[in-house]
PDB file of N, CA and C in Angstrom:
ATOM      1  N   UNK A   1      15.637  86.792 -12.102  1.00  0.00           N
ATOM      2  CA  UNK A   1      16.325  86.064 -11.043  1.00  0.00           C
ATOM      3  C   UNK A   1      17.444  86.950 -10.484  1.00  0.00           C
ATOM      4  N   UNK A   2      17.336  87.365  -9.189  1.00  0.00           N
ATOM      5  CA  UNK A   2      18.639  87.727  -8.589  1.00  0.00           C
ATOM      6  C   UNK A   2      19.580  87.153  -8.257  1.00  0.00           C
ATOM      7  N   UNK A   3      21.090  87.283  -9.040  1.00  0.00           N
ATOM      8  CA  UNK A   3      21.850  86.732  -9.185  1.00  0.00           C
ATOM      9  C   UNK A   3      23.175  86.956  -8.227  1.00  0.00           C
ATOM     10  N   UNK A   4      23.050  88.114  -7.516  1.00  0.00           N
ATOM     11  CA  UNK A   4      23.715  88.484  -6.258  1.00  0.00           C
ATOM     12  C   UNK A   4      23.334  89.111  -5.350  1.00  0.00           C
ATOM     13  N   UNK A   5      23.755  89.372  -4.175  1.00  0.00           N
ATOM     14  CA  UNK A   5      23.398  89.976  -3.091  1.00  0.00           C
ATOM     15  C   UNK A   5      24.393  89.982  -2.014  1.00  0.00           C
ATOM     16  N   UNK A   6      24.222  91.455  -1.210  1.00  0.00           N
ATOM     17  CA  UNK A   6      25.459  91.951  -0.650  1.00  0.00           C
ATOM     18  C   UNK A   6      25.113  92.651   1.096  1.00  0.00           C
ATOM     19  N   UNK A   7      25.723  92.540   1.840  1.00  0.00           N
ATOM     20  CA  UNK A   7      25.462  93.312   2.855  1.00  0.00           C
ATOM     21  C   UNK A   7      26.733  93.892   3.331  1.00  0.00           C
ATOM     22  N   UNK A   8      27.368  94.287   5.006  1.00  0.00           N
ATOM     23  CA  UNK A   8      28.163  94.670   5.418  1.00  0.00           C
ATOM     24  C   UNK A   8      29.092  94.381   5.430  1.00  0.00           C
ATOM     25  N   UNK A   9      29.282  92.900   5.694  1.00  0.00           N
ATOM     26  CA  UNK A   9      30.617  92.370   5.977  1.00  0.00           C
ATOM     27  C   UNK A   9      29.989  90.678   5.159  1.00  0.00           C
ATOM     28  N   UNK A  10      29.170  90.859   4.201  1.00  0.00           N
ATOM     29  CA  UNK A  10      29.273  89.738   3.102  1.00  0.00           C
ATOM     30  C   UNK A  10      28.799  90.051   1.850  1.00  0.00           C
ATOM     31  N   UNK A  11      29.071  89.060   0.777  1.00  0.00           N
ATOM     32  CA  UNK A  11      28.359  88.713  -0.164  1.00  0.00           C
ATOM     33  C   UNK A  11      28.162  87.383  -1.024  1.00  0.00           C
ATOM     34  N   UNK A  12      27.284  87.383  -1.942  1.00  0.00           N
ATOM     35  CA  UNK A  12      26.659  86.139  -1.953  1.00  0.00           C
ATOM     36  C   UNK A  12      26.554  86.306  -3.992  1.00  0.00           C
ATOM     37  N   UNK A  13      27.097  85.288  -4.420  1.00  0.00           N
ATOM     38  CA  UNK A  13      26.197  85.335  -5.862  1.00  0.00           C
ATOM     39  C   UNK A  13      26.266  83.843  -6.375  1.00  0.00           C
ATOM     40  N   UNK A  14      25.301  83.787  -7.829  1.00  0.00           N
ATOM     41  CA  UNK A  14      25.412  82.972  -8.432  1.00  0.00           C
ATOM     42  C   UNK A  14      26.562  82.824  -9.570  1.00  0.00           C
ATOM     43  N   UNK A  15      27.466  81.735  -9.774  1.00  0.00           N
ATOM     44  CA  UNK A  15      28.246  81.706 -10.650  1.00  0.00           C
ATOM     45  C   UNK A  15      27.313  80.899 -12.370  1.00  0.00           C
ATOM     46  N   UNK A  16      27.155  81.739 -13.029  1.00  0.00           N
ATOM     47  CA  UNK A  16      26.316  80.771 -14.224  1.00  0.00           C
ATOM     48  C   UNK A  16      27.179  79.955 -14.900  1.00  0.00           C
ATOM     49  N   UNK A  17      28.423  80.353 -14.913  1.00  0.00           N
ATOM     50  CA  UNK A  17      29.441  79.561 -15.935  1.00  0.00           C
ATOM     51  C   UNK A  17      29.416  77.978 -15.326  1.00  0.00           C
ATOM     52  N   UNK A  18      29.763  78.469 -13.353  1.00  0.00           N
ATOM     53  CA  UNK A  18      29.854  76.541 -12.890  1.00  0.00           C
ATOM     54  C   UNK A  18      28.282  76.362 -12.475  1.00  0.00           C
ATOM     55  N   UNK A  19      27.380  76.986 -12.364  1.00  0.00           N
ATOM     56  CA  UNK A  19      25.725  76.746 -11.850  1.00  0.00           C
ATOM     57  C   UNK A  19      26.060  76.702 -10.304  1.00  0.00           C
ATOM     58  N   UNK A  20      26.943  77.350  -9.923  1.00  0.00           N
ATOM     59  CA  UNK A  20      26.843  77.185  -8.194  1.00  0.00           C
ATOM     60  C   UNK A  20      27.151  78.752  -7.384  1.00  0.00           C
ATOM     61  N   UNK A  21      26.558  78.528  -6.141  1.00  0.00           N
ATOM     62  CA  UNK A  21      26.575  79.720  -5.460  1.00  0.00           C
ATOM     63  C   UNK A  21      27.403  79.858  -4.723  1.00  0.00           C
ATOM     64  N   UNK A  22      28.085  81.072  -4.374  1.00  0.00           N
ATOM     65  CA  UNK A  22      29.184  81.115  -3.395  1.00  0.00           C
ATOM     66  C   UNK A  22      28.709  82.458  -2.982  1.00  0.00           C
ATOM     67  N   UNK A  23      29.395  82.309  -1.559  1.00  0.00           N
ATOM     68  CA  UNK A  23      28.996  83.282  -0.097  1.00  0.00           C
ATOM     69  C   UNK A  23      30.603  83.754   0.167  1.00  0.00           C
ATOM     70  N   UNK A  24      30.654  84.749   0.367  1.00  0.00           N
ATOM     71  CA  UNK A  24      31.946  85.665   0.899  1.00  0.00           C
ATOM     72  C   UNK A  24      31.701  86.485   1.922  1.00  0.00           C
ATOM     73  N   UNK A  25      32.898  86.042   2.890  1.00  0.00           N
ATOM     74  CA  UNK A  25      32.741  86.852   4.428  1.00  0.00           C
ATOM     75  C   UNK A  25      33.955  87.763   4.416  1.00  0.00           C
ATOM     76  N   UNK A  26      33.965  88.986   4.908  1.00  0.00           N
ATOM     77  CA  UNK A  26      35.315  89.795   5.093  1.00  0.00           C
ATOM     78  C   UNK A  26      35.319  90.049   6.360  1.00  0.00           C
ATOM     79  N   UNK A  27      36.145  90.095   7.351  1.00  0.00           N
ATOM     80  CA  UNK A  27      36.069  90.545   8.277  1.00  0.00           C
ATOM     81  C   UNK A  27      37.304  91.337   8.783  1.00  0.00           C
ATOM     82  N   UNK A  28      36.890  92.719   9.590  1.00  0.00           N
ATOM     83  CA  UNK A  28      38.322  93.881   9.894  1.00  0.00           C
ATOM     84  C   UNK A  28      38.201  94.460  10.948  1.00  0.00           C
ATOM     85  N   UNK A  29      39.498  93.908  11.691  1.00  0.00           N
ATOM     86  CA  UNK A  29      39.363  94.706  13.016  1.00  0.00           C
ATOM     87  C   UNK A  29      41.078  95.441  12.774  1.00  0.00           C
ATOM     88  N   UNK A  30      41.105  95.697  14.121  1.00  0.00           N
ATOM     89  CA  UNK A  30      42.431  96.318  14.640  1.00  0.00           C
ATOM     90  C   UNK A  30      43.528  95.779  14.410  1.00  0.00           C
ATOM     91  N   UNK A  31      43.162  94.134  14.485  1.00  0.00           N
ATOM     92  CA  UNK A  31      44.376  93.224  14.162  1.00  0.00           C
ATOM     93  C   UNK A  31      44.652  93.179  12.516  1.00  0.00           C
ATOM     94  N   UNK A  32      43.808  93.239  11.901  1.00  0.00           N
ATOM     95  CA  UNK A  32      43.873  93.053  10.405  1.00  0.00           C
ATOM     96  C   UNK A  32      42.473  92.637   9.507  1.00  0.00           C
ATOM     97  N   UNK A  33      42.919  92.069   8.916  1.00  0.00           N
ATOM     98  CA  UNK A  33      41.785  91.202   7.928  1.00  0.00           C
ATOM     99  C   UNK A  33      41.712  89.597   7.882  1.00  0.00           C
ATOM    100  N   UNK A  34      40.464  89.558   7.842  1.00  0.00           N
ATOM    101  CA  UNK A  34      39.894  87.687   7.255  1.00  0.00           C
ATOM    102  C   UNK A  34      39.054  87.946   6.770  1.00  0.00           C
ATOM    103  N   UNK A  35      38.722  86.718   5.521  1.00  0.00           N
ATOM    104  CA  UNK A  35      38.150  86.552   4.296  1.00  0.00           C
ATOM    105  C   UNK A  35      37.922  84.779   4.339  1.00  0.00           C
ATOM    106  N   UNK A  36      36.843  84.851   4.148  1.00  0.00           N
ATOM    107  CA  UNK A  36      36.159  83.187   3.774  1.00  0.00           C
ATOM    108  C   UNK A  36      35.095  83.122   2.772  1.00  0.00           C
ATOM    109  N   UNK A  37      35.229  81.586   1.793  1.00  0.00           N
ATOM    110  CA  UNK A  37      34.984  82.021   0.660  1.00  0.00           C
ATOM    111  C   UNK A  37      33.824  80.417   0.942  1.00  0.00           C
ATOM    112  N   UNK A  38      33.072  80.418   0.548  1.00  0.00           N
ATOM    113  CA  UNK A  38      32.260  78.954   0.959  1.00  0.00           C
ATOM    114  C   UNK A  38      31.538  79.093  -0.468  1.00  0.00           C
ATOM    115  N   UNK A  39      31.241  77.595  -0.505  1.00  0.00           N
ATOM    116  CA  UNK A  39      30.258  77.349  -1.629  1.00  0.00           C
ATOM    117  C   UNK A  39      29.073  77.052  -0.590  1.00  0.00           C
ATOM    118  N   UNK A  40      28.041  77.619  -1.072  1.00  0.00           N
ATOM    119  CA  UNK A  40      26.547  77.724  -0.252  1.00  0.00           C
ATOM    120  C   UNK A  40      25.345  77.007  -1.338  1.00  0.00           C
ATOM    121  N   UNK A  41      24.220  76.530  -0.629  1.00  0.00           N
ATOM    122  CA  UNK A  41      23.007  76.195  -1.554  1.00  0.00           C
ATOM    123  C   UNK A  41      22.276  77.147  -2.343  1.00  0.00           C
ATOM    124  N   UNK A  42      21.237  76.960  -3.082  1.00  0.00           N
ATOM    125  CA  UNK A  42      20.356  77.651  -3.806  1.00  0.00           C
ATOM    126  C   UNK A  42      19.430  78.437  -2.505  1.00  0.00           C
ATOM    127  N   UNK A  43      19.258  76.932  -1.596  1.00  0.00           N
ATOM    128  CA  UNK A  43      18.043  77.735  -0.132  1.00  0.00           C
ATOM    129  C   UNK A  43      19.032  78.715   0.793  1.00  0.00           C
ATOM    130  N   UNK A  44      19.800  78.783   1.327  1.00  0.00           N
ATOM    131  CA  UNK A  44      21.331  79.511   1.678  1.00  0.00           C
ATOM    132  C   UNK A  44      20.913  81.181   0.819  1.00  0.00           C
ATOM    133  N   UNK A  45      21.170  80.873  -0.269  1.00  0.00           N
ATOM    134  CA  UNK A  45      20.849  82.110  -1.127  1.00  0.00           C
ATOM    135  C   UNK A  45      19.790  82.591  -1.253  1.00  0.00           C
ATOM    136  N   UNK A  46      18.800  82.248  -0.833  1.00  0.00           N
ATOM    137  CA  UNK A  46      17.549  82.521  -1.143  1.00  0.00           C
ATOM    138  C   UNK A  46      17.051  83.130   0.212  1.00  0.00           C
ATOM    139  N   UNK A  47      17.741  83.005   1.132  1.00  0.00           N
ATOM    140  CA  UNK A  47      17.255  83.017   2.363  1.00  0.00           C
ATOM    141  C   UNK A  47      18.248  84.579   2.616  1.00  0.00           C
ATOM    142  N   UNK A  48      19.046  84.754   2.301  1.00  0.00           N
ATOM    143  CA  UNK A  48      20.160  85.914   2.253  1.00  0.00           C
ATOM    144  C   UNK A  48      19.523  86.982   2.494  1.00  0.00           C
ATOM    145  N   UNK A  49      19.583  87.911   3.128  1.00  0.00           N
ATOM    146  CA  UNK A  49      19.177  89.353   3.162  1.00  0.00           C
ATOM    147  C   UNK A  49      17.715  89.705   4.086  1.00  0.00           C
ATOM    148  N   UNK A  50      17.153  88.126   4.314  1.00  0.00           N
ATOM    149  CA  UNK A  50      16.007  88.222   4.903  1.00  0.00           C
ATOM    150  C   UNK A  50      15.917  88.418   6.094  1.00  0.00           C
ATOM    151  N   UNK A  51      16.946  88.639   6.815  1.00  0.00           N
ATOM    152  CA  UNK A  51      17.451  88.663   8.385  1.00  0.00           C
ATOM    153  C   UNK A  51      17.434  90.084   8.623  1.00  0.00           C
ATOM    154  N   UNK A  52      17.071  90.822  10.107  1.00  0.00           N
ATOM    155  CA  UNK A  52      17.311  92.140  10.345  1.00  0.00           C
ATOM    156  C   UNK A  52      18.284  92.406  10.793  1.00  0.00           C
ATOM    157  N   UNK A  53      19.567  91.341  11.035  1.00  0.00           N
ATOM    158  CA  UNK A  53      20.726  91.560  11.567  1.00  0.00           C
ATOM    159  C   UNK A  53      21.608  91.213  10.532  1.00  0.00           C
ATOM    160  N   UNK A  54      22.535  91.911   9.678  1.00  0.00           N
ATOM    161  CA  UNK A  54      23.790  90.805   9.012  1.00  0.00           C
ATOM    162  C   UNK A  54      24.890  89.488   9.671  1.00  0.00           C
ATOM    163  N   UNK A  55      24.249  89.676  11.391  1.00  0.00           N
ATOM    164  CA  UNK A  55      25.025  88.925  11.526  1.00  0.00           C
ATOM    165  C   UNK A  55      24.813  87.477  11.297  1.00  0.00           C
ATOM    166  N   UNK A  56      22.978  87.538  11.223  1.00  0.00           N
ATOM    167  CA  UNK A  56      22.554  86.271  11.104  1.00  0.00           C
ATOM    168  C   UNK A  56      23.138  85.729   9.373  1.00  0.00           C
ATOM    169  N   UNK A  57      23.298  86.655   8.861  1.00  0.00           N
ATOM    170  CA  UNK A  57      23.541  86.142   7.161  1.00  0.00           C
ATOM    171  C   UNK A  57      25.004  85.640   7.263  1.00  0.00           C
ATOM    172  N   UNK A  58      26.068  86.284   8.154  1.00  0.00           N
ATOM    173  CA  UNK A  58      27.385  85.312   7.981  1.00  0.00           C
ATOM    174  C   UNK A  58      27.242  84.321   8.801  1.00  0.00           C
ATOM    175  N   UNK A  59      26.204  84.011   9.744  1.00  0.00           N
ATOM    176  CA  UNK A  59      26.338  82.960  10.300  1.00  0.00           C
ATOM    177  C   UNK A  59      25.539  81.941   9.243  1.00  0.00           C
ATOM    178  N   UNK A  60      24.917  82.261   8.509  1.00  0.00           N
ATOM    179  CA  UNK A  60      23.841  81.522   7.584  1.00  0.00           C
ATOM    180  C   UNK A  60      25.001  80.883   6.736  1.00  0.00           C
ATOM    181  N   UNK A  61      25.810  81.879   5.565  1.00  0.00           N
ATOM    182  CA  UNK A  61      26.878  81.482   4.914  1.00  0.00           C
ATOM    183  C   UNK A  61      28.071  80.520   5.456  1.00  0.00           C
ATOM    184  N   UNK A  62      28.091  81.057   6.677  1.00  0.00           N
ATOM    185  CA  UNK A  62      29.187  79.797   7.389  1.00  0.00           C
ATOM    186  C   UNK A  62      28.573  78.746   7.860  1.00  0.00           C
ATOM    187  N   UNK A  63      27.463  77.869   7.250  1.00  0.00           N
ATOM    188  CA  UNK A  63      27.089  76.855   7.071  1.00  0.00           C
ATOM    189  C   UNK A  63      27.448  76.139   5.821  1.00  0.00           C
ATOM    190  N   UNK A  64      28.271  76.870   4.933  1.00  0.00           N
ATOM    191  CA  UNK A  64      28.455  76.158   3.523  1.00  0.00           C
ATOM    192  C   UNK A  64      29.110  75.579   4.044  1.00  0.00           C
ATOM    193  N   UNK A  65      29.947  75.561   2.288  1.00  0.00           N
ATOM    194  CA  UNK A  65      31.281  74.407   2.338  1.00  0.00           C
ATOM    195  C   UNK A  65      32.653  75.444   2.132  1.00  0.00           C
ATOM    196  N   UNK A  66      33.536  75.196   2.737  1.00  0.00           N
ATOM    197  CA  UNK A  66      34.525  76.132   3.132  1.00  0.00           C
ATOM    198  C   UNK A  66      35.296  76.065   2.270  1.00  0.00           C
ATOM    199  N   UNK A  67      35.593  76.901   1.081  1.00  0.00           N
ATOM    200  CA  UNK A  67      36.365  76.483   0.338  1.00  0.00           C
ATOM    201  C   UNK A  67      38.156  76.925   0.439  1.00  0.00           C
ATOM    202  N   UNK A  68      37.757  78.871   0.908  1.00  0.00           N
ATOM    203  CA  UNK A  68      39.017  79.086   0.815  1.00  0.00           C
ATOM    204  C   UNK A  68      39.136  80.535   2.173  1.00  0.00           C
ATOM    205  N   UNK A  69      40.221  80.612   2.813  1.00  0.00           N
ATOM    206  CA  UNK A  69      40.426  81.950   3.790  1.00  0.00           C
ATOM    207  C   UNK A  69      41.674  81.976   3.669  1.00  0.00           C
ATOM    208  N   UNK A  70      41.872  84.074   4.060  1.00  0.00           N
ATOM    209  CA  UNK A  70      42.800  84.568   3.810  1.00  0.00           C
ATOM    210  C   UNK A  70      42.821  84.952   5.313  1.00  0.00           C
ATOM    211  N   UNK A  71      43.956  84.849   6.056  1.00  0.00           N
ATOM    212  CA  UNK A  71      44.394  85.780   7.784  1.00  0.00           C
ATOM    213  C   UNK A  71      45.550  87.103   6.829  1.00  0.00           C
ATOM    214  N   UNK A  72      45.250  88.242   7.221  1.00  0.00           N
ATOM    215  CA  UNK A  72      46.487  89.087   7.411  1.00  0.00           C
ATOM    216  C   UNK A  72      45.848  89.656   9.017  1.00  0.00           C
ATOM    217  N   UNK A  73      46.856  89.223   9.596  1.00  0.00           N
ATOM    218  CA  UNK A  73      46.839  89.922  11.214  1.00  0.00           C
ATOM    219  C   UNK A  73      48.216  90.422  11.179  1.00  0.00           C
ATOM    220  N   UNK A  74      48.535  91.403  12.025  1.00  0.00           N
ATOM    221  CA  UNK A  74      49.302  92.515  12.576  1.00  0.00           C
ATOM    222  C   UNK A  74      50.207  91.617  13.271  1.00  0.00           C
ATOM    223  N   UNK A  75      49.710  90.362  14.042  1.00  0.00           N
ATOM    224  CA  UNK A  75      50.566  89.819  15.053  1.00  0.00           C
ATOM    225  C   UNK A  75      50.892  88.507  14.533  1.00  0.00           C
ATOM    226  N   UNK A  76      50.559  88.153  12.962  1.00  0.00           N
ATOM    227  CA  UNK A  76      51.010  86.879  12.345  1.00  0.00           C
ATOM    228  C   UNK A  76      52.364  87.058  12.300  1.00  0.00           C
ATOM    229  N   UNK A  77      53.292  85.719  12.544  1.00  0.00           N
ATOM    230  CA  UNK A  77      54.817  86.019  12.431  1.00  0.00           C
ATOM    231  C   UNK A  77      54.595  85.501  11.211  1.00  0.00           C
ATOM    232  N   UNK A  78      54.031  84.872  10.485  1.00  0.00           N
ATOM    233  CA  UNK A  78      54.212  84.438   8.724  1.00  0.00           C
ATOM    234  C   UNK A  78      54.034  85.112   7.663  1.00  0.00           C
ATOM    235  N   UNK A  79      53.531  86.178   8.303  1.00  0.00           N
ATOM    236  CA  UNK A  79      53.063  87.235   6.954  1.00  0.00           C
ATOM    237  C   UNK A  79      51.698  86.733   6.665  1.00  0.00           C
ATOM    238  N   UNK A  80      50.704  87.391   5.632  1.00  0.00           N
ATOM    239  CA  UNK A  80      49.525  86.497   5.268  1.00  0.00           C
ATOM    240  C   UNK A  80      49.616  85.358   5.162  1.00  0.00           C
ATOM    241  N   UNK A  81      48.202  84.714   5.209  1.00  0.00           N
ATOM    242  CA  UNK A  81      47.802  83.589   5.354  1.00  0.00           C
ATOM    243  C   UNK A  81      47.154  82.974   4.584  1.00  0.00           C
ATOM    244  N   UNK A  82      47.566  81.986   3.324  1.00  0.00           N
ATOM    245  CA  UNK A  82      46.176  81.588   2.747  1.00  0.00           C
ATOM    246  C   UNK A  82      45.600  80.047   2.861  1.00  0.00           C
ATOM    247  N   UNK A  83      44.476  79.884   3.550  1.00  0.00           N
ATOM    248  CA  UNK A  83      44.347  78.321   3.626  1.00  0.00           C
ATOM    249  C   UNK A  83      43.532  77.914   2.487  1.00  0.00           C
ATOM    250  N   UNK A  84      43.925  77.061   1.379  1.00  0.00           N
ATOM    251  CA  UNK A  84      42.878  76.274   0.412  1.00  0.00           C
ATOM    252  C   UNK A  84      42.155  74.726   0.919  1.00  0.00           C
ATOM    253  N   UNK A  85      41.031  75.188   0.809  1.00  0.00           N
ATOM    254  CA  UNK A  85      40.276  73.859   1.455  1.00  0.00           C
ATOM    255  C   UNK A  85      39.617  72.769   0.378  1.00  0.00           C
ATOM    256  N   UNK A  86      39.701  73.732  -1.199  1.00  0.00           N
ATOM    257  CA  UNK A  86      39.622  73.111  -2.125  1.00  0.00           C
ATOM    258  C   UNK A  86      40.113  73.330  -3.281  1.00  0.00           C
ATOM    259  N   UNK A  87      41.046  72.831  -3.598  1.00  0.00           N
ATOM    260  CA  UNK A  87      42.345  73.218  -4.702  1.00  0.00           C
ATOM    261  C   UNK A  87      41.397  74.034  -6.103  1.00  0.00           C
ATOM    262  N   UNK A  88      40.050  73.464  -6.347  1.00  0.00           N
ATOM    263  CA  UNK A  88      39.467  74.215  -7.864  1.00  0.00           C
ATOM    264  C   UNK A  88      39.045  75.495  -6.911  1.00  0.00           C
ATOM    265  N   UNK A  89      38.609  75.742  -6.263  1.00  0.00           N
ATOM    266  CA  UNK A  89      38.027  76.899  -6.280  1.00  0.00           C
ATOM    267  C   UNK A  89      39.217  78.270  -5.653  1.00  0.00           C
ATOM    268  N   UNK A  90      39.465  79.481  -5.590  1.00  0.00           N
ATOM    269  CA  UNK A  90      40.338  80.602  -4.838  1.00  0.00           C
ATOM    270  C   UNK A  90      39.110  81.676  -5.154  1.00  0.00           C
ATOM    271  N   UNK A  91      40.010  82.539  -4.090  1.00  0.00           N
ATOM    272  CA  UNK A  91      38.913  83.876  -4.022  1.00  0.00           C
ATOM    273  C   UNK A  91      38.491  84.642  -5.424  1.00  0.00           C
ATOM    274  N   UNK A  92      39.913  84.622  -6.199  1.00  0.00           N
ATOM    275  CA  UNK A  92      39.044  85.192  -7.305  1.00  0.00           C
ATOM    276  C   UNK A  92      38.005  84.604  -8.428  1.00  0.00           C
ATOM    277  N   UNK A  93      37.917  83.357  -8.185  1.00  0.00           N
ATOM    278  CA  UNK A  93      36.804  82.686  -8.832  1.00  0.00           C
ATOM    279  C   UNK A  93      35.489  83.768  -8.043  1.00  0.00           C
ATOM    280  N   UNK A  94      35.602  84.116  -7.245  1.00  0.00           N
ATOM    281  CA  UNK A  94      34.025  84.212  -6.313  1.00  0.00           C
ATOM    282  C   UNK A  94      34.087  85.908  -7.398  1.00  0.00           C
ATOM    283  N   UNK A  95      35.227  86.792  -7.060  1.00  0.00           N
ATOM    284  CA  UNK A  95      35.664  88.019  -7.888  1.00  0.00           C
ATOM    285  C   UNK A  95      35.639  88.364  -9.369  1.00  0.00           C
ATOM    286  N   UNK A  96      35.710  87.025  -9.786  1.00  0.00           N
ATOM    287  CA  UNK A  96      35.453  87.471 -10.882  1.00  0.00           C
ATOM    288  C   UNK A  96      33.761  87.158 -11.680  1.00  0.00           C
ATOM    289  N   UNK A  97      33.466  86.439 -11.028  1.00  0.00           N
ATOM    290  CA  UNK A  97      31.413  86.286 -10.828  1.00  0.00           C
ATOM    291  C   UNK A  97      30.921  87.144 -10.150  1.00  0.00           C
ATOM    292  N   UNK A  98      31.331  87.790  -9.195  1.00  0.00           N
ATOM    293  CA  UNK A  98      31.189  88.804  -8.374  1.00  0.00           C
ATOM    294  C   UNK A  98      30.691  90.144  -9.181  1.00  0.00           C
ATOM    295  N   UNK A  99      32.118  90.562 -10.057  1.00  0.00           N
ATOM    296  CA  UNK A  99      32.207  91.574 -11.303  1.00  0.00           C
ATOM    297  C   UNK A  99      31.439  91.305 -11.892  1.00  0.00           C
ATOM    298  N   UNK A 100      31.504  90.289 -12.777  1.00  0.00           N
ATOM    299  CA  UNK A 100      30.626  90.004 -13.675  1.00  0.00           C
ATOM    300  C   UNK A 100      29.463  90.349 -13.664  1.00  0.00           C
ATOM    301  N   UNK A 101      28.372  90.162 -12.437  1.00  0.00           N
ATOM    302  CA  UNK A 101      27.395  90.390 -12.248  1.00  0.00           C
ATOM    303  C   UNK A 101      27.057  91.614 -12.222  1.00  0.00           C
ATOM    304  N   UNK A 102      27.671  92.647 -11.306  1.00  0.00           N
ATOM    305  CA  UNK A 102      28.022  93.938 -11.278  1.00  0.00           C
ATOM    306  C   UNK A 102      27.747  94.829 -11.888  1.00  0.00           C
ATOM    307  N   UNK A 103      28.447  94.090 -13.742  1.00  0.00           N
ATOM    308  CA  UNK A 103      28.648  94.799 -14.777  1.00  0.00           C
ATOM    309  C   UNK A 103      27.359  94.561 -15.564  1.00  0.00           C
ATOM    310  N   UNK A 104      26.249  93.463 -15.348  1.00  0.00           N
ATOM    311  CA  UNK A 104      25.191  92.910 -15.792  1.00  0.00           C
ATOM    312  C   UNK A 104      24.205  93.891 -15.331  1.00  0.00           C
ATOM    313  N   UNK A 105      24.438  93.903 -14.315  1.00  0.00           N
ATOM    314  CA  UNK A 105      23.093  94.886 -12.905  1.00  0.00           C
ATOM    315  C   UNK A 105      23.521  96.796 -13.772  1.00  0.00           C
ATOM    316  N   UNK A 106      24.862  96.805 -13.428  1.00  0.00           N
ATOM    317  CA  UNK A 106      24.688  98.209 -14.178  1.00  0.00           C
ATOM    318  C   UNK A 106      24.250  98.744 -15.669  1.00  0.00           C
ATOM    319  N   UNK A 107      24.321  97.659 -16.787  1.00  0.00           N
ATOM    320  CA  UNK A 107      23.705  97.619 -17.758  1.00  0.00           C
ATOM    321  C   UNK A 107      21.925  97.511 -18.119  1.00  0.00           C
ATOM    322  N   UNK A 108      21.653  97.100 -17.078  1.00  0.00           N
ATOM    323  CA  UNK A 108      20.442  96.667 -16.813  1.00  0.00           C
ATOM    324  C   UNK A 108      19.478  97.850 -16.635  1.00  0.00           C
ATOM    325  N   UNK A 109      20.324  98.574 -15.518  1.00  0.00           N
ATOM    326  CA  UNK A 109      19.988 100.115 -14.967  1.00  0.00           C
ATOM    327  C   UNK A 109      19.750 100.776 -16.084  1.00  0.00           C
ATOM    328  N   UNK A 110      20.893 101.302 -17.299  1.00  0.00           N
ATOM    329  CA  UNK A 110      20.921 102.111 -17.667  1.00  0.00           C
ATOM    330  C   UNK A 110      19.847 101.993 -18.874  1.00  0.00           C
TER     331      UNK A 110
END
């Protein structure tokens, strides 16, 4: 079973500890950075990577459920930005399943 998957400006894995999938968007321009963190389906994930464009895959992922985004822009007067859309979940929940997996796939290799 593939348990993650990654492209340009996303990625996608399974968390085994909660049994749920989460989708991560980064996005970087001139102004700065954004980051959105969604909980996505099993079909969501399954469907990931099958597109010849990545753009269709963050538009796929930004059909989840929105859990958490970060703004740092150049022209924010607040400094970063973090909006929580759901108090259990933050980005490094997605980071540290993220790793995890990572460290699974490179063991696997060797």
């Amino acid at each position: 079973m593939n348990l993650y998957k990654e492209g340009n400006y996303w990625k996608a894995c399974y968390d085994q500890e909660r049994g749920k999938y989460y989708g991560y968007l980064m996005y970087t321009d001139r102004e700065g950075q954004t980051r959105f963190l969604y909980e996505i389906t099993k079909e969501i994930f399954d469907r990931l990577g099958s597109f010849p464009e990545d753009y269709d895959n963050d538009k796929l992922i930004g059909t989840g459920r929105l859990l958490f985004r970060f703004e740092n822009t150049m022209y924010g007067t607040m400094g970063p930005e973090h909006h929580v859309y759901d108090e259990n979940y933050t980005e490094s929940d997605f980071d540290k399943a993220f790793e995890s997996l990572k460290k699974t796939r490179k063991r696997r290799k060797s």
